[in-house]
C-alpha atoms as a PDB file:
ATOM      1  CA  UNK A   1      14.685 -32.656 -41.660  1.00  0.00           C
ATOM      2  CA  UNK A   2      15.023 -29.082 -42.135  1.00  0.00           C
ATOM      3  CA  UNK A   3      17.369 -27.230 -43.133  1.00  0.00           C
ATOM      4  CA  UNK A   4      17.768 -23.236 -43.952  1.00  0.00           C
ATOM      5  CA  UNK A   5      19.302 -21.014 -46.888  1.00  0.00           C
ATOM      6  CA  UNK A   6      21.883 -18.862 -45.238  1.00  0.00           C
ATOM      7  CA  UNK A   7      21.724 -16.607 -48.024  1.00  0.00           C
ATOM      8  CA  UNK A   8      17.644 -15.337 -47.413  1.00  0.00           C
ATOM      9  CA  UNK A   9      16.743 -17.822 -44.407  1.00  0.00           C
ATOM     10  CA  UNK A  10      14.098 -19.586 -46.143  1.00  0.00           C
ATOM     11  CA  UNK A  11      13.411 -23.012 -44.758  1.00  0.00           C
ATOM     12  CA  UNK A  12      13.456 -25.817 -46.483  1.00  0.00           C
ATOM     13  CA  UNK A  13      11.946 -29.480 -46.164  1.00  0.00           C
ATOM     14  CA  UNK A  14      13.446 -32.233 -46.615  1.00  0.00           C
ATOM     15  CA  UNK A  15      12.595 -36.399 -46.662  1.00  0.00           C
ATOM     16  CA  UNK A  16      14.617 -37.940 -43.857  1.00  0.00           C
ATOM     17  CA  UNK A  17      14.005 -41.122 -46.196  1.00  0.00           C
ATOM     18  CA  UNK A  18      15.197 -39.124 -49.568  1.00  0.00           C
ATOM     19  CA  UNK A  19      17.951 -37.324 -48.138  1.00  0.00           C
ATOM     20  CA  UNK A  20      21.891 -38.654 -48.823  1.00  0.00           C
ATOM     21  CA  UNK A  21      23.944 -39.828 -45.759  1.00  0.00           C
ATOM     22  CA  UNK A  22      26.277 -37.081 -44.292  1.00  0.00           C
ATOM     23  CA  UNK A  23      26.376 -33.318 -45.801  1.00  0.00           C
ATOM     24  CA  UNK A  24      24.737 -32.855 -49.019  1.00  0.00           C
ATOM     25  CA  UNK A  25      23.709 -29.273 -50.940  1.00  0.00           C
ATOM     26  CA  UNK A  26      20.858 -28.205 -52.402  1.00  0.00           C
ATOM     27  CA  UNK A  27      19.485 -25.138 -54.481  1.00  0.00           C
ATOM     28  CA  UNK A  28      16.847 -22.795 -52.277  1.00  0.00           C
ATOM     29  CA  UNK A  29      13.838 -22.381 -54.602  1.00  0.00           C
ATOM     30  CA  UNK A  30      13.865 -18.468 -53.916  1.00  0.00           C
ATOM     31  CA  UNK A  31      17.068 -16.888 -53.825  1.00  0.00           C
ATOM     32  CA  UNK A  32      18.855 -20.049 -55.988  1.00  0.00           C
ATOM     33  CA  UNK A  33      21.743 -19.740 -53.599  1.00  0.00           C
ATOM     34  CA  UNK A  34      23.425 -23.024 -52.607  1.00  0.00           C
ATOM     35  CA  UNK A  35      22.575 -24.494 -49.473  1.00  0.00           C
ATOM     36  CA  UNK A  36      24.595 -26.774 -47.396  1.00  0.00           C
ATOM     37  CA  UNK A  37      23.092 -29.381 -45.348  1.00  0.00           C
ATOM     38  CA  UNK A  38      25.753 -28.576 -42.272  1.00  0.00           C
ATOM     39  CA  UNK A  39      26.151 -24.769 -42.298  1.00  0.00           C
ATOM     40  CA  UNK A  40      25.050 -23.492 -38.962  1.00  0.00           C
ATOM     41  CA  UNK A  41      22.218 -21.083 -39.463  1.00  0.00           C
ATOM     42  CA  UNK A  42      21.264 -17.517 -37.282  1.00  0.00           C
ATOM     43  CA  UNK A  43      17.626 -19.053 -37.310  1.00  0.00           C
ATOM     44  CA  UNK A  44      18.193 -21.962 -36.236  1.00  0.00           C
ATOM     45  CA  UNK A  45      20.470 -20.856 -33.646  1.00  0.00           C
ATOM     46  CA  UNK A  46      18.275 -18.513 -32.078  1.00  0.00           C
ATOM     47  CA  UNK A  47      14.888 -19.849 -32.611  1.00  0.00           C
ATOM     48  CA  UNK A  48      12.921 -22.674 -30.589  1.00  0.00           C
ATOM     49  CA  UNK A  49       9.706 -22.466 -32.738  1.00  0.00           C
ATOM     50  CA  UNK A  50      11.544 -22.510 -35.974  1.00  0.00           C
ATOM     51  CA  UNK A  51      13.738 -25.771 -35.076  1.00  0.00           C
ATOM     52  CA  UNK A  52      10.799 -27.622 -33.662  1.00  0.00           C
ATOM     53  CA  UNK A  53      12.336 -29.591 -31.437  1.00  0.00           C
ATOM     54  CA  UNK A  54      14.889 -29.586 -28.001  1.00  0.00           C
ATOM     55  CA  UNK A  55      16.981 -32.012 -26.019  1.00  0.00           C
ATOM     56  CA  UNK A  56      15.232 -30.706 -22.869  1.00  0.00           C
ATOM     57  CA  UNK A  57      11.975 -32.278 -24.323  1.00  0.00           C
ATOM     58  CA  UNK A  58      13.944 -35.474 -26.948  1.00  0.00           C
ATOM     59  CA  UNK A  59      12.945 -37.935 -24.575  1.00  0.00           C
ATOM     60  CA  UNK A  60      11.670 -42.061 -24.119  1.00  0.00           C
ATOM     61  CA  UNK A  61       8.193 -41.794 -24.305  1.00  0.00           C
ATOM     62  CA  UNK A  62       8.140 -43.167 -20.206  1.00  0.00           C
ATOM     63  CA  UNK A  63      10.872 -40.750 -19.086  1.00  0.00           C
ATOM     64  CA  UNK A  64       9.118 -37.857 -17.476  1.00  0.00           C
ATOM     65  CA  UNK A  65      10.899 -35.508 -15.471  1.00  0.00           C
ATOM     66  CA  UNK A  66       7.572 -33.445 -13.400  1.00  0.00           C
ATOM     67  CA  UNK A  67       9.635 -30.312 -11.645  1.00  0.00           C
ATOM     68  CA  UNK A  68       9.326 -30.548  -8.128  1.00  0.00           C
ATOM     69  CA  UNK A  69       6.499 -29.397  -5.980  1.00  0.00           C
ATOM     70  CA  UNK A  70       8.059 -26.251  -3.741  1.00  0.00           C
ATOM     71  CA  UNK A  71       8.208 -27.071  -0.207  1.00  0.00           C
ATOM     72  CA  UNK A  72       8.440 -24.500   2.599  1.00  0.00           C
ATOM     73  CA  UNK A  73       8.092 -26.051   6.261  1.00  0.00           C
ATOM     74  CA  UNK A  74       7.075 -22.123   8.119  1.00  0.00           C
ATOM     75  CA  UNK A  75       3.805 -22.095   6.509  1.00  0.00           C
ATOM     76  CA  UNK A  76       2.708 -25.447   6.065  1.00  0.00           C
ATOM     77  CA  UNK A  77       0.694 -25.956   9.124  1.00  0.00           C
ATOM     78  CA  UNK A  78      -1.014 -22.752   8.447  1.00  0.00           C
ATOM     79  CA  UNK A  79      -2.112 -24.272   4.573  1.00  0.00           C
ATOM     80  CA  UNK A  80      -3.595 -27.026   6.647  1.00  0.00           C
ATOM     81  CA  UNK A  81      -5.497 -25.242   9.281  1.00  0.00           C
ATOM     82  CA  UNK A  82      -7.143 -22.929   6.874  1.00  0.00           C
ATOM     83  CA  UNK A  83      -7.684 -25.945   4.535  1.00  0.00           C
ATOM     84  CA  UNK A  84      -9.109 -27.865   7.979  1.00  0.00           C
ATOM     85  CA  UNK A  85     -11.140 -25.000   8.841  1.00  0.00           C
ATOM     86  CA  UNK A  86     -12.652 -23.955   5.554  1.00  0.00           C
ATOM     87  CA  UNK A  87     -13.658 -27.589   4.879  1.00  0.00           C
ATOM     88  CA  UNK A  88     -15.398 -28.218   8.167  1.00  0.00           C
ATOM     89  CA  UNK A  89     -17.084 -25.077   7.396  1.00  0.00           C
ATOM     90  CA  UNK A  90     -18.587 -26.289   3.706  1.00  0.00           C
ATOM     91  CA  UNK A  91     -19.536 -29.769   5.149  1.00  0.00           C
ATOM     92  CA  UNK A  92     -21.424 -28.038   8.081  1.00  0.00           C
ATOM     93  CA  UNK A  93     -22.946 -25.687   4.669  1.00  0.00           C
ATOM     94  CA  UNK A  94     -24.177 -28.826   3.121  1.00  0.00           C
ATOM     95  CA  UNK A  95     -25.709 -30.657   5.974  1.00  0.00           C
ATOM     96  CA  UNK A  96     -27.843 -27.653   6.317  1.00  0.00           C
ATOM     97  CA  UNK A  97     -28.762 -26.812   2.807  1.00  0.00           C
ATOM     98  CA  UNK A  98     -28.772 -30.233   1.633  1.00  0.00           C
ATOM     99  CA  UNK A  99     -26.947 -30.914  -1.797  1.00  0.00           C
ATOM    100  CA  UNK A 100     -28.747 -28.907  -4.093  1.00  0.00           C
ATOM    101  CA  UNK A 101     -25.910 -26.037  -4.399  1.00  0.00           C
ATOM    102  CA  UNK A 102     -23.810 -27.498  -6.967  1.00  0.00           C
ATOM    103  CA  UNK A 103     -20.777 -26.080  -8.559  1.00  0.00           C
ATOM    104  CA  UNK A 104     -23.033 -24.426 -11.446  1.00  0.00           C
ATOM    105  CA  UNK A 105     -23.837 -21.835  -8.427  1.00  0.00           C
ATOM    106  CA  UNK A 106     -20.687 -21.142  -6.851  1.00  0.00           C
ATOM    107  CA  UNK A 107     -18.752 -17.819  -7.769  1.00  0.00           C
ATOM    108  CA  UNK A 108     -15.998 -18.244  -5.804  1.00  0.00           C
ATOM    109  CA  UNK A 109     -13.228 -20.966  -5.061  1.00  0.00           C
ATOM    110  CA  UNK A 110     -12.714 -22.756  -1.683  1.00  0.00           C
ATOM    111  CA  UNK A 111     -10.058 -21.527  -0.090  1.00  0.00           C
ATOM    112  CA  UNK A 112      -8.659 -25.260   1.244  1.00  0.00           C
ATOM    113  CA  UNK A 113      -8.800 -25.705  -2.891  1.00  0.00           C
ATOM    114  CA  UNK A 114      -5.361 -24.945  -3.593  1.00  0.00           C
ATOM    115  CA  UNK A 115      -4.360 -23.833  -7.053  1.00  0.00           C
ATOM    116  CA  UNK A 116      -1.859 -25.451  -9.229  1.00  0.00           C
ATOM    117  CA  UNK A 117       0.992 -23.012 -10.294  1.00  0.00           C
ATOM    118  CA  UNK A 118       3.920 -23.928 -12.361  1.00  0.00           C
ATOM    119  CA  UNK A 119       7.085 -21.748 -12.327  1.00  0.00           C
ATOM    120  CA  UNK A 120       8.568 -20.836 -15.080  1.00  0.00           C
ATOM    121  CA  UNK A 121      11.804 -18.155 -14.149  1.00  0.00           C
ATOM    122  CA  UNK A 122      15.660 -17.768 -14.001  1.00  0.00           C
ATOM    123  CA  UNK A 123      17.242 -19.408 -10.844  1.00  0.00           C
ATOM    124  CA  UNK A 124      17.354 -15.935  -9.063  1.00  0.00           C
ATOM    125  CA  UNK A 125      13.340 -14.938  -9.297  1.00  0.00           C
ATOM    126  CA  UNK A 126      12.646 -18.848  -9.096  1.00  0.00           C
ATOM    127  CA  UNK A 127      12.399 -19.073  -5.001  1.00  0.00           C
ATOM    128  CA  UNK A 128      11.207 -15.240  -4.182  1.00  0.00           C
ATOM    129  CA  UNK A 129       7.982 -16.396  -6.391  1.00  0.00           C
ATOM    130  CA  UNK A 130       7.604 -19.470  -5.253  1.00  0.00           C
ATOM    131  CA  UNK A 131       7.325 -18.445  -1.290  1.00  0.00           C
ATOM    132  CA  UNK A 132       5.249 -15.672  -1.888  1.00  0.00           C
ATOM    133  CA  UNK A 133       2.771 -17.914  -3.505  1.00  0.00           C
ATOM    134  CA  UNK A 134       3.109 -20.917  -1.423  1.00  0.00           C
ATOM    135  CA  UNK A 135       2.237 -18.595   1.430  1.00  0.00           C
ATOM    136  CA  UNK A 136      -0.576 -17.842   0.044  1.00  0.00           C
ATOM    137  CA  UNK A 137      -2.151 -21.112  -0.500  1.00  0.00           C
ATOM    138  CA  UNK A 138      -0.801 -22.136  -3.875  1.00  0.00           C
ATOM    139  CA  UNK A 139       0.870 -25.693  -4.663  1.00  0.00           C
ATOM    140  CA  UNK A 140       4.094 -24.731  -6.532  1.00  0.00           C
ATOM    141  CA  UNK A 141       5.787 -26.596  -8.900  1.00  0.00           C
ATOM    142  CA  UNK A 142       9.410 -25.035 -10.064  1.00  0.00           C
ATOM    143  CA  UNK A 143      10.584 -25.748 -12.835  1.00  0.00           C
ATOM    144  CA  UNK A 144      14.268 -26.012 -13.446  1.00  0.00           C
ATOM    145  CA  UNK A 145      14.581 -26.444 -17.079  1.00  0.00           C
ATOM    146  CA  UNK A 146      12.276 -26.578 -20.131  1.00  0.00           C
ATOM    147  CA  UNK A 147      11.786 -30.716 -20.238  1.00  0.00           C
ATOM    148  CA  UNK A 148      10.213 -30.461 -16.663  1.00  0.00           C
ATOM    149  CA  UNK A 149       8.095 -27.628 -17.949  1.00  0.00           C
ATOM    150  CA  UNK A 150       7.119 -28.845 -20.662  1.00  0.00           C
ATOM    151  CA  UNK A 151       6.383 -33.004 -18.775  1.00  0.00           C
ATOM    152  CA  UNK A 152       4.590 -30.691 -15.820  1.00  0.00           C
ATOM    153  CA  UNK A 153       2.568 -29.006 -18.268  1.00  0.00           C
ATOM    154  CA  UNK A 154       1.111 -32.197 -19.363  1.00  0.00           C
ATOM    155  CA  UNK A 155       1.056 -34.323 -16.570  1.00  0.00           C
ATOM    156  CA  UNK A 156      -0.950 -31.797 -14.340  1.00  0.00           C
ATOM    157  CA  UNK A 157      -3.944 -30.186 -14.412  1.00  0.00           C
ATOM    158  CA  UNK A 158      -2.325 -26.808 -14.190  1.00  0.00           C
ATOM    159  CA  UNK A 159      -4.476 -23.393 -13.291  1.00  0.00           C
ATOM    160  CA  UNK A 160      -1.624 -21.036 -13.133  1.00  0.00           C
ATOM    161  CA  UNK A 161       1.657 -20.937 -15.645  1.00  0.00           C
ATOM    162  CA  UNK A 162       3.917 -18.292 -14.929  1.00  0.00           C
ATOM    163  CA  UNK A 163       6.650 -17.236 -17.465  1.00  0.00           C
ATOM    164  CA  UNK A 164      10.232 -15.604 -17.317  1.00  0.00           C
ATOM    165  CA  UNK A 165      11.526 -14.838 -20.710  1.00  0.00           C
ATOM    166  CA  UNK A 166      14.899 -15.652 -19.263  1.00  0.00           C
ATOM    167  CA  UNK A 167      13.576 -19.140 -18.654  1.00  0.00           C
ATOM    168  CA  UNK A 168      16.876 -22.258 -19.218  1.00  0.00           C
ATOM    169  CA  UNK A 169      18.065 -19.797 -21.762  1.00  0.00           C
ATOM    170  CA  UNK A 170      20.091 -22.205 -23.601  1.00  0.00           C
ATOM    171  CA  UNK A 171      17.421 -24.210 -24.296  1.00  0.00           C
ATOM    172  CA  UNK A 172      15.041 -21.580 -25.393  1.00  0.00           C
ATOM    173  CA  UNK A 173      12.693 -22.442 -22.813  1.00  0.00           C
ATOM    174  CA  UNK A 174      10.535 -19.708 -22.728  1.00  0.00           C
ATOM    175  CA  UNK A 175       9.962 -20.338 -26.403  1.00  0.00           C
ATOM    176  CA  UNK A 176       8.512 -24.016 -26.181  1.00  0.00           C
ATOM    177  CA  UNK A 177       6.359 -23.310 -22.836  1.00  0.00           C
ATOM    178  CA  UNK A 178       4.665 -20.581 -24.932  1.00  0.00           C
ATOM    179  CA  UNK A 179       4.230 -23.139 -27.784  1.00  0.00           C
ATOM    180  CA  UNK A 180       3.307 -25.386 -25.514  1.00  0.00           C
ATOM    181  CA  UNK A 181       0.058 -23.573 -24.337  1.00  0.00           C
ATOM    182  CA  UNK A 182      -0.846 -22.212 -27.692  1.00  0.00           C
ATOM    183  CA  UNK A 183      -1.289 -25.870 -28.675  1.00  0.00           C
ATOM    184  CA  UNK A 184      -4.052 -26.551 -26.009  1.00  0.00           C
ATOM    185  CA  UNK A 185      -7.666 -26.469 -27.481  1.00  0.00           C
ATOM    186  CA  UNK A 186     -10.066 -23.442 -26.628  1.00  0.00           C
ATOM    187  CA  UNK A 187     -11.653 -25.421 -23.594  1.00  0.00           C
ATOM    188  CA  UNK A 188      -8.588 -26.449 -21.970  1.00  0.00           C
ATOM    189  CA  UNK A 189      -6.793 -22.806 -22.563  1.00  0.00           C
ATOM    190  CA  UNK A 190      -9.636 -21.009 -20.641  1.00  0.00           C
ATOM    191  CA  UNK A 191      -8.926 -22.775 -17.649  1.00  0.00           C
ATOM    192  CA  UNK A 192      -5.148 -21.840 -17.410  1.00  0.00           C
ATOM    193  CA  UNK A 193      -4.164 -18.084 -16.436  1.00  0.00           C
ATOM    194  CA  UNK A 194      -0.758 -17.405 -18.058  1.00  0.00           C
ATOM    195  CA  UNK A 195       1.007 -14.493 -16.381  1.00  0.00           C
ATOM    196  CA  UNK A 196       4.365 -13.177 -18.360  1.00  0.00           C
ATOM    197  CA  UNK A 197       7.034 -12.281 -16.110  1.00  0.00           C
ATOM    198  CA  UNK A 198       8.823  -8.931 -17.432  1.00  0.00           C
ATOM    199  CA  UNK A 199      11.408  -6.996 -16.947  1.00  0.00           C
ATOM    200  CA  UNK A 200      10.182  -3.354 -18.412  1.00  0.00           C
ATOM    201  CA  UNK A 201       6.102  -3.952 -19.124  1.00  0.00           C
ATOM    202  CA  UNK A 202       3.911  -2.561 -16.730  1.00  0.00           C
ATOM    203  CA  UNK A 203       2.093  -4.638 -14.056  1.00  0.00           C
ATOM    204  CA  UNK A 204      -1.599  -5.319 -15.677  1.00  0.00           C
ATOM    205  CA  UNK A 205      -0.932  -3.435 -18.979  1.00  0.00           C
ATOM    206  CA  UNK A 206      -4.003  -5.613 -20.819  1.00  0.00           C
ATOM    207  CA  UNK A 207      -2.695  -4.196 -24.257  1.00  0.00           C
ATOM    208  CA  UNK A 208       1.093  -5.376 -23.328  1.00  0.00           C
ATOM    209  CA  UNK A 209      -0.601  -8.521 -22.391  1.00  0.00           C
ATOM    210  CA  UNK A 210      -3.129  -9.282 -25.601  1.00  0.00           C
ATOM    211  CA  UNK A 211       0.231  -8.300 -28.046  1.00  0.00           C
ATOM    212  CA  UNK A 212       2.307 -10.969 -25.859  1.00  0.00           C
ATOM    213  CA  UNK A 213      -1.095 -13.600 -25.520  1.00  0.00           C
ATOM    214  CA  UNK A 214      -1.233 -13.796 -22.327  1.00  0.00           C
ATOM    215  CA  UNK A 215      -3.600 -13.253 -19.267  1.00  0.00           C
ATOM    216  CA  UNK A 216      -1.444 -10.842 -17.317  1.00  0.00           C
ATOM    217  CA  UNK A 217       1.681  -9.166 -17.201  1.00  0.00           C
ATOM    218  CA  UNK A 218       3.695  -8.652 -13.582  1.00  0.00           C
ATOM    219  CA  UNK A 219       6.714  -6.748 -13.615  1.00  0.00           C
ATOM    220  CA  UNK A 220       9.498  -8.416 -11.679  1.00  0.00           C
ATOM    221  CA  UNK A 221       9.784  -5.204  -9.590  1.00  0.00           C
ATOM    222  CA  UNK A 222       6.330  -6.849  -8.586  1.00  0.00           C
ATOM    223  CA  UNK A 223       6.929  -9.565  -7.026  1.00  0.00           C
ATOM    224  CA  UNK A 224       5.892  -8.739  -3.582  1.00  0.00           C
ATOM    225  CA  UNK A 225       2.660  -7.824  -4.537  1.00  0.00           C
ATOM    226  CA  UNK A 226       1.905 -11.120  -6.530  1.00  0.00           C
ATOM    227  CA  UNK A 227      -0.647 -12.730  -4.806  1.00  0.00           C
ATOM    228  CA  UNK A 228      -2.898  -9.353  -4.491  1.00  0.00           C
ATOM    229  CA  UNK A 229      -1.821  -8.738  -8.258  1.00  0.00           C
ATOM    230  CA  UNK A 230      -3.384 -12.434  -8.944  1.00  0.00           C
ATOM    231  CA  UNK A 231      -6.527 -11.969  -6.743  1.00  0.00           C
ATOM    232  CA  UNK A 232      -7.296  -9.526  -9.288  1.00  0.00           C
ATOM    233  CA  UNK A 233      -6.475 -11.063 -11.682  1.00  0.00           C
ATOM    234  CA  UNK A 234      -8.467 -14.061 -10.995  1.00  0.00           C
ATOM    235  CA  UNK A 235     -11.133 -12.291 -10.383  1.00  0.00           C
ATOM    236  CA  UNK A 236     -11.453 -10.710 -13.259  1.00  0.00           C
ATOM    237  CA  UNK A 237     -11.144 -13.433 -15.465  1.00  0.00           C
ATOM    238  CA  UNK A 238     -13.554 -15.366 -13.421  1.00  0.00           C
ATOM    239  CA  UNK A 239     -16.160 -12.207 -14.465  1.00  0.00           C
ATOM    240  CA  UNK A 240     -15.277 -13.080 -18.101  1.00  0.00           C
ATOM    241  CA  UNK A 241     -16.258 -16.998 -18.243  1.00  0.00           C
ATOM    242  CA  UNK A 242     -18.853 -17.157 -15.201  1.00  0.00           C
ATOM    243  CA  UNK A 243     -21.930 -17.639 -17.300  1.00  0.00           C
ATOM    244  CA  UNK A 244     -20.053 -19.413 -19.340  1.00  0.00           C
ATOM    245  CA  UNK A 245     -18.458 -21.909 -16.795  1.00  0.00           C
ATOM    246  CA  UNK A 246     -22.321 -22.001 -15.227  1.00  0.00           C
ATOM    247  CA  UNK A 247     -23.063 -23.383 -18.119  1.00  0.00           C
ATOM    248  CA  UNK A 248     -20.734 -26.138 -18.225  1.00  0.00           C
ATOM    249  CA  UNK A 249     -20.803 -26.440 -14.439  1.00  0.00           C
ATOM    250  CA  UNK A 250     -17.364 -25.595 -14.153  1.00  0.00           C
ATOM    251  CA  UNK A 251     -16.116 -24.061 -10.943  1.00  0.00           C
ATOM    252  CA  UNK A 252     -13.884 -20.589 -10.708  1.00  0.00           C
ATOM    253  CA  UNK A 253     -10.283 -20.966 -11.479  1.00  0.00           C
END
């Protein structure tokens, strides 16, 4: 367990095995001020990363909760007529050319190839983003609170993760989907394009979005723009890794 001084807010670990049942004190090794066990702490309280853990993702290990795939009925049958028409068009390609232009050679995604999005947001930016991108040929998942990000996260192969710091507040949500993507391993991060959903940054600032470690920022003033916002960004980051994804035979995000 861990516990932390209220005195200097150092934390402090301690043996779930060693420790005494109910409240107990101890001394903090730097400021020698006496801790108790059940004192509510400002860190603790208002930290996500520092507490470690949430009941929006304390779970059985069976019980996943994926957030529900956005549905919008108005542009649905266009999704599957361009998805009808641009794969007619790439099996007509390959009976033509034959099967030696593999993925290694292609610079640009299908557009019937529907990216994954996830999003992250408040309740009242949740369903502006959503339609704006489901119109535009993305499969949205929203997600209502952080166990659903966090199980959707893992569950699907995600390409786009998009992030509201006002994100199931109460739970610090925005805190563990961040730590939940800093966790992924070089190969798997470079094929996810995390886009931080502000307030007051500026729409593409790439030194706002380095400091925050993320792909791209979009102000929510934005929003009707997103899908021309994410074109470039996409393409852009496409740029960065294409020899690189040629190498592995990895197609465009």
């Amino acid at each position: 367990m861990t516990i932390v001084c209220q005195n200097c807010s150092t934390r402090l670990q301690i043996d779930d095995e060693k420790a005494p049942p109910g409240a107990f004190t101890v001394r903090c090794p730097k400021c020698k001020a006496t801790v108790n066990s059940s004192a509510p702490s400002p860190v603790t309280d208002h930290s996500a990363l520092a507490v470690g853990g949430s009941p929006s993702t304390e779970h059985p290990r069976y019980d996943h909760a994926i957030a529900p795939t956005y549905r919008s009925a108005d542009v649905t049958p266009q999704i599957e007529s361009v998805r009808n028409e641009e794969a007619l068009r790439m099996l007509l390609n390959l009976l033509g050319k034959g099967e030696g232009n593999g993925v290694a050679n292609q610079t640009s995604r299908p557009s019937w190839e529907r990216r994954k999005a996830l999003v992250c947001a408040a309740i009242q930016f949740r369903e502006p983003i959503a339609k704006t991108l489901s119109e535009n040929g993305y499969e949205v998942y929203l997600a209502e609170d952080t166990r659903q990000a966090v199980d959707t996260m893992r569950a699907n192969k995600l390409e786009l993760v998009m992030l509201e710091p006002q994100f199931d507040a109460a739970e610090q949500g925005a805190a563990f989907v961040v730590r939940e993507i800093n966790v992924l391993r070089p190969a798997q991060r470079r094929r996810l394009f995390f886009v931080l959903l502000s307030p007051s940054l500026r729409t593409m600032d790439a030194h706002a979005a380095f400091l925050n470690n993320v792909n791209a920022i979009v102000n929510l003033n934005d929003i009707g723009d997103l899908p021309r916002i994410l074109e470039v960004g996409f393409r852009e980051y496409n740029e960065l890794y294409r020899d690189l994804n040629q190498a592995f035979n990895l197609s465009p995000l």
